[in-house]
N, C-alpha and C. Protein backbone atom coordinates (compact mmCIF):
# COMPACT_ATOMS: atom_id res chain seq x y z
N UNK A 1 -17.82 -12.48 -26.53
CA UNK A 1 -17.80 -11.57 -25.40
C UNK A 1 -18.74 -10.41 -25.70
N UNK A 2 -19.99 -10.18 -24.86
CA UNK A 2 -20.91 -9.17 -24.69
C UNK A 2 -19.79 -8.04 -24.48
N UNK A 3 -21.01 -6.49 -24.85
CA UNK A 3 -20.20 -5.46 -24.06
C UNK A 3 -20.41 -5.21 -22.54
N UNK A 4 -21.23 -5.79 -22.17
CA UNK A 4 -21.63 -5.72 -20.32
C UNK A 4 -20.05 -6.48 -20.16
N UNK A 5 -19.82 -7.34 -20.54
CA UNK A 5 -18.44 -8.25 -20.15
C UNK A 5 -17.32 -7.52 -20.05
N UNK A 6 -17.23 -7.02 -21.80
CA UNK A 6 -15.65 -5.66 -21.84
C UNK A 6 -15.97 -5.10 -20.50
N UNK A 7 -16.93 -4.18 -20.54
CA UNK A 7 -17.21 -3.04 -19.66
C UNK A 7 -17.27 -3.33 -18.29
N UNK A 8 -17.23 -4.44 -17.81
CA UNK A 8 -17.09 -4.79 -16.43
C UNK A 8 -15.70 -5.25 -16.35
N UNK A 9 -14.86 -5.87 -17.29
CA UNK A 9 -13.51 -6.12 -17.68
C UNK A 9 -12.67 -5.19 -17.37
N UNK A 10 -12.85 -3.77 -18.28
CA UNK A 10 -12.36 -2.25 -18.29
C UNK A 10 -12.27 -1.95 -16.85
N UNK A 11 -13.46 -2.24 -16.25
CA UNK A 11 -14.28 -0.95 -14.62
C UNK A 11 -13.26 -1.69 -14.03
N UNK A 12 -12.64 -3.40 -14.09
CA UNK A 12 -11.88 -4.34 -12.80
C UNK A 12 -10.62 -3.70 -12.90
N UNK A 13 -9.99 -3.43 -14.38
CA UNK A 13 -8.60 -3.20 -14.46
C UNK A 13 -8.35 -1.44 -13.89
N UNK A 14 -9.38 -0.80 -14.18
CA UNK A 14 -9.35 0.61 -13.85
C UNK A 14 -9.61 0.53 -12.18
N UNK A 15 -10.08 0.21 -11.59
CA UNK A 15 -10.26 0.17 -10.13
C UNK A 15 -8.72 -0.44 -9.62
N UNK A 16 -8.42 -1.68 -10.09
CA UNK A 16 -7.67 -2.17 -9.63
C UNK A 16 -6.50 -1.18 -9.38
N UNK A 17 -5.93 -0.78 -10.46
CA UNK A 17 -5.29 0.37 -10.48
C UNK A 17 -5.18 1.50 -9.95
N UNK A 18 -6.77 1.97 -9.32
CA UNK A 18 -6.51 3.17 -8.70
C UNK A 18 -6.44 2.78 -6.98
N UNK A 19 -7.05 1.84 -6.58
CA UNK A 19 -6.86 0.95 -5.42
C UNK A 19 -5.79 0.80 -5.21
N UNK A 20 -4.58 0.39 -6.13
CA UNK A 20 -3.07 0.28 -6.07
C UNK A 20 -2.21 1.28 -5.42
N UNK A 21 -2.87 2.31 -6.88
CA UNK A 21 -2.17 3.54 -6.18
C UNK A 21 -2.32 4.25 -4.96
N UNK A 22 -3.96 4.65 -4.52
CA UNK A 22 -4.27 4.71 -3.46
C UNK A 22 -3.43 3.88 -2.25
N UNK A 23 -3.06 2.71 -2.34
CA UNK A 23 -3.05 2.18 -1.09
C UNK A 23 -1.54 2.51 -1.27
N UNK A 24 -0.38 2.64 -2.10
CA UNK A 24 0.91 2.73 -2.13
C UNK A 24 1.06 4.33 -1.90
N UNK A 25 -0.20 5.25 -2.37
CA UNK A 25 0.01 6.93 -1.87
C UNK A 25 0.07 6.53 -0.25
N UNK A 26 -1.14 6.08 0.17
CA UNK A 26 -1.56 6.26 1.57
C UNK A 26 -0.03 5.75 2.76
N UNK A 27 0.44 4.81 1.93
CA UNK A 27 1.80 3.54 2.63
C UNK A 27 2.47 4.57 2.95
N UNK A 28 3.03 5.50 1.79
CA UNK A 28 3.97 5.86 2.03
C UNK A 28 4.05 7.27 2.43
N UNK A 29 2.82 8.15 2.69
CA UNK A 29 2.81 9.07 3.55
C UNK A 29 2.63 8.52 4.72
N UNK A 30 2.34 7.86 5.14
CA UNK A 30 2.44 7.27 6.88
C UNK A 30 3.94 6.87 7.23
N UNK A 31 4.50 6.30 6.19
CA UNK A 31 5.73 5.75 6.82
C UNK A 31 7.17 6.94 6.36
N UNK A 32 6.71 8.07 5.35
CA UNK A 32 7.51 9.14 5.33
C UNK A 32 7.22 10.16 6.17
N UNK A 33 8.54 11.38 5.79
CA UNK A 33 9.02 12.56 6.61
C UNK A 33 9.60 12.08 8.19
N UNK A 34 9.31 12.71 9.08
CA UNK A 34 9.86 12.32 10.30
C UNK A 34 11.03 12.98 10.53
N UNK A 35 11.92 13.51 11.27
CA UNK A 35 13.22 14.09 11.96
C UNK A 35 14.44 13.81 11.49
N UNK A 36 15.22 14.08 11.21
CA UNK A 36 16.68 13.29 10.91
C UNK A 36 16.79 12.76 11.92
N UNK A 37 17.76 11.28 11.45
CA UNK A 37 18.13 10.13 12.88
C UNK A 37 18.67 10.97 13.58
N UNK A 38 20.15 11.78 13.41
CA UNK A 38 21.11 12.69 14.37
C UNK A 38 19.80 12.92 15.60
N UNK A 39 18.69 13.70 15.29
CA UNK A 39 18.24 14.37 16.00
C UNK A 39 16.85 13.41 17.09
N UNK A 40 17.09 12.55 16.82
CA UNK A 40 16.27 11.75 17.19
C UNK A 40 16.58 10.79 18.53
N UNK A 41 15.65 10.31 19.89
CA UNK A 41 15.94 9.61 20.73
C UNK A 41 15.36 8.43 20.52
N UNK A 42 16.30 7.38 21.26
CA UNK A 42 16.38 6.26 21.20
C UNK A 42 14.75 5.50 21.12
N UNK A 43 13.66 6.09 21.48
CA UNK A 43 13.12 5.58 21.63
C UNK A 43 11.80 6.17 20.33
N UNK A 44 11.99 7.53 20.12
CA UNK A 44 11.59 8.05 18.15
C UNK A 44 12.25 6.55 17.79
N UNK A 45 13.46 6.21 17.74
CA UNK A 45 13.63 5.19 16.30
C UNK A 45 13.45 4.03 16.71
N UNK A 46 13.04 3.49 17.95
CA UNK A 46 12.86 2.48 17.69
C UNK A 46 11.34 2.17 17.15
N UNK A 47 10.28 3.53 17.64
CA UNK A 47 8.89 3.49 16.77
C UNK A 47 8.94 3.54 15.55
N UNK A 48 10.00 4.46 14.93
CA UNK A 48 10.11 4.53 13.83
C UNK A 48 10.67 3.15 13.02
N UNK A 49 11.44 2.70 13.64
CA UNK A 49 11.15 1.00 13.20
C UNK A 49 10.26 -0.02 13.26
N UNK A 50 9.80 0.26 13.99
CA UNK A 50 8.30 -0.61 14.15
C UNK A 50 7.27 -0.25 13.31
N UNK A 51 7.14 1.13 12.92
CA UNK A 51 6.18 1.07 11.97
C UNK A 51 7.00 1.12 10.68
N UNK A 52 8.14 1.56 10.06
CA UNK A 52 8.33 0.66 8.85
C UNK A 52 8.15 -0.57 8.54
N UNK A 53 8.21 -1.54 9.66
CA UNK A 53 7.77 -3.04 10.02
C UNK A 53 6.24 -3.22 9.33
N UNK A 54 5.77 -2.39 10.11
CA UNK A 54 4.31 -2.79 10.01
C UNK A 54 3.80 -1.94 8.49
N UNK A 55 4.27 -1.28 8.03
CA UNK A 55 4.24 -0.67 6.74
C UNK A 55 4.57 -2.12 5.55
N UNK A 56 5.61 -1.95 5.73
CA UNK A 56 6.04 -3.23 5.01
C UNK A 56 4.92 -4.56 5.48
N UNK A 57 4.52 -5.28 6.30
CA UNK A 57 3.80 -5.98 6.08
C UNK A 57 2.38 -5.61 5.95
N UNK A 58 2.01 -4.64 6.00
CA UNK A 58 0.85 -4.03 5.11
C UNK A 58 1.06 -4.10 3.23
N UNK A 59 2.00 -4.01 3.35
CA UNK A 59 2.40 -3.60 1.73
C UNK A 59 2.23 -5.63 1.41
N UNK A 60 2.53 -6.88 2.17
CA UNK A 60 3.05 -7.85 2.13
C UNK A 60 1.39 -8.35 1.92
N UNK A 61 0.46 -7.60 2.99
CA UNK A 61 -0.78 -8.18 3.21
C UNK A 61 -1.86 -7.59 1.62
N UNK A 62 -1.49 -6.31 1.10
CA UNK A 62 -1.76 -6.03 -0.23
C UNK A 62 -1.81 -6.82 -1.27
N UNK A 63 -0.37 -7.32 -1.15
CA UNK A 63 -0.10 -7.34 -2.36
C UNK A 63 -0.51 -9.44 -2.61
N UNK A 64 -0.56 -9.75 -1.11
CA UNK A 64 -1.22 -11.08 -0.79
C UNK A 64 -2.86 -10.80 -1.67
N UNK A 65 -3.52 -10.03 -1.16
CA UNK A 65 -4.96 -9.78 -1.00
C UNK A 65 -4.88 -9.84 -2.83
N UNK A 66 -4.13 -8.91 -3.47
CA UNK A 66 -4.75 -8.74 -5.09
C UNK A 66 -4.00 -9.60 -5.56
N UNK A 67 -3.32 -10.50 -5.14
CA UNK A 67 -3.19 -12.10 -5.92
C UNK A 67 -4.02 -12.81 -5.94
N UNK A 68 -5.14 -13.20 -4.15
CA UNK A 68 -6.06 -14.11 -4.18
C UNK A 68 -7.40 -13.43 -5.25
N UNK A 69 -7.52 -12.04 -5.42
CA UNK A 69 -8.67 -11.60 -6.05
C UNK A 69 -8.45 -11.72 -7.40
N UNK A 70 -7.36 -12.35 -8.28
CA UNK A 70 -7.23 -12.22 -9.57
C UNK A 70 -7.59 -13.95 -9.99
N UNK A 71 -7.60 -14.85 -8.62
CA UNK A 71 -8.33 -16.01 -8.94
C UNK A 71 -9.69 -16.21 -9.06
């Protein structure tokens, strides 16, 4: 193993990682804070369910995506 090899080895695992975090910071300020339920109408929670939905299969479509890229 060249060092161009390590060093492109190193740059995949270090990206990968900050890509991770990035995308799990970004998840979960979109799908946090918001109102207490008490105070909330019927129709706040049902958006507010729909996009935990779609949060979660973002998180589903992630974590799909950096399985196929480790082949």
């Amino acid at each position: 193993m060249n060092a161009n090899q390590i060093f492109n080895m190193i740059t995949r695992m270090f990206l990968r990682r900050v890509v991770n975090k990035g995308m799990n910071a970004g998840l979960s300020r979109m799908s946090g804070g918001g109102k207490p339920q008490d105070r909330t109408t019927g129709a706040e929670q049902s958006q507010a369910r729909k996009g935990k939905q779609a949060v979660r299969t973002a998180r589903k479509a992630a974590r799909i995506t950096r399985r196929m890229g480790k082949f």
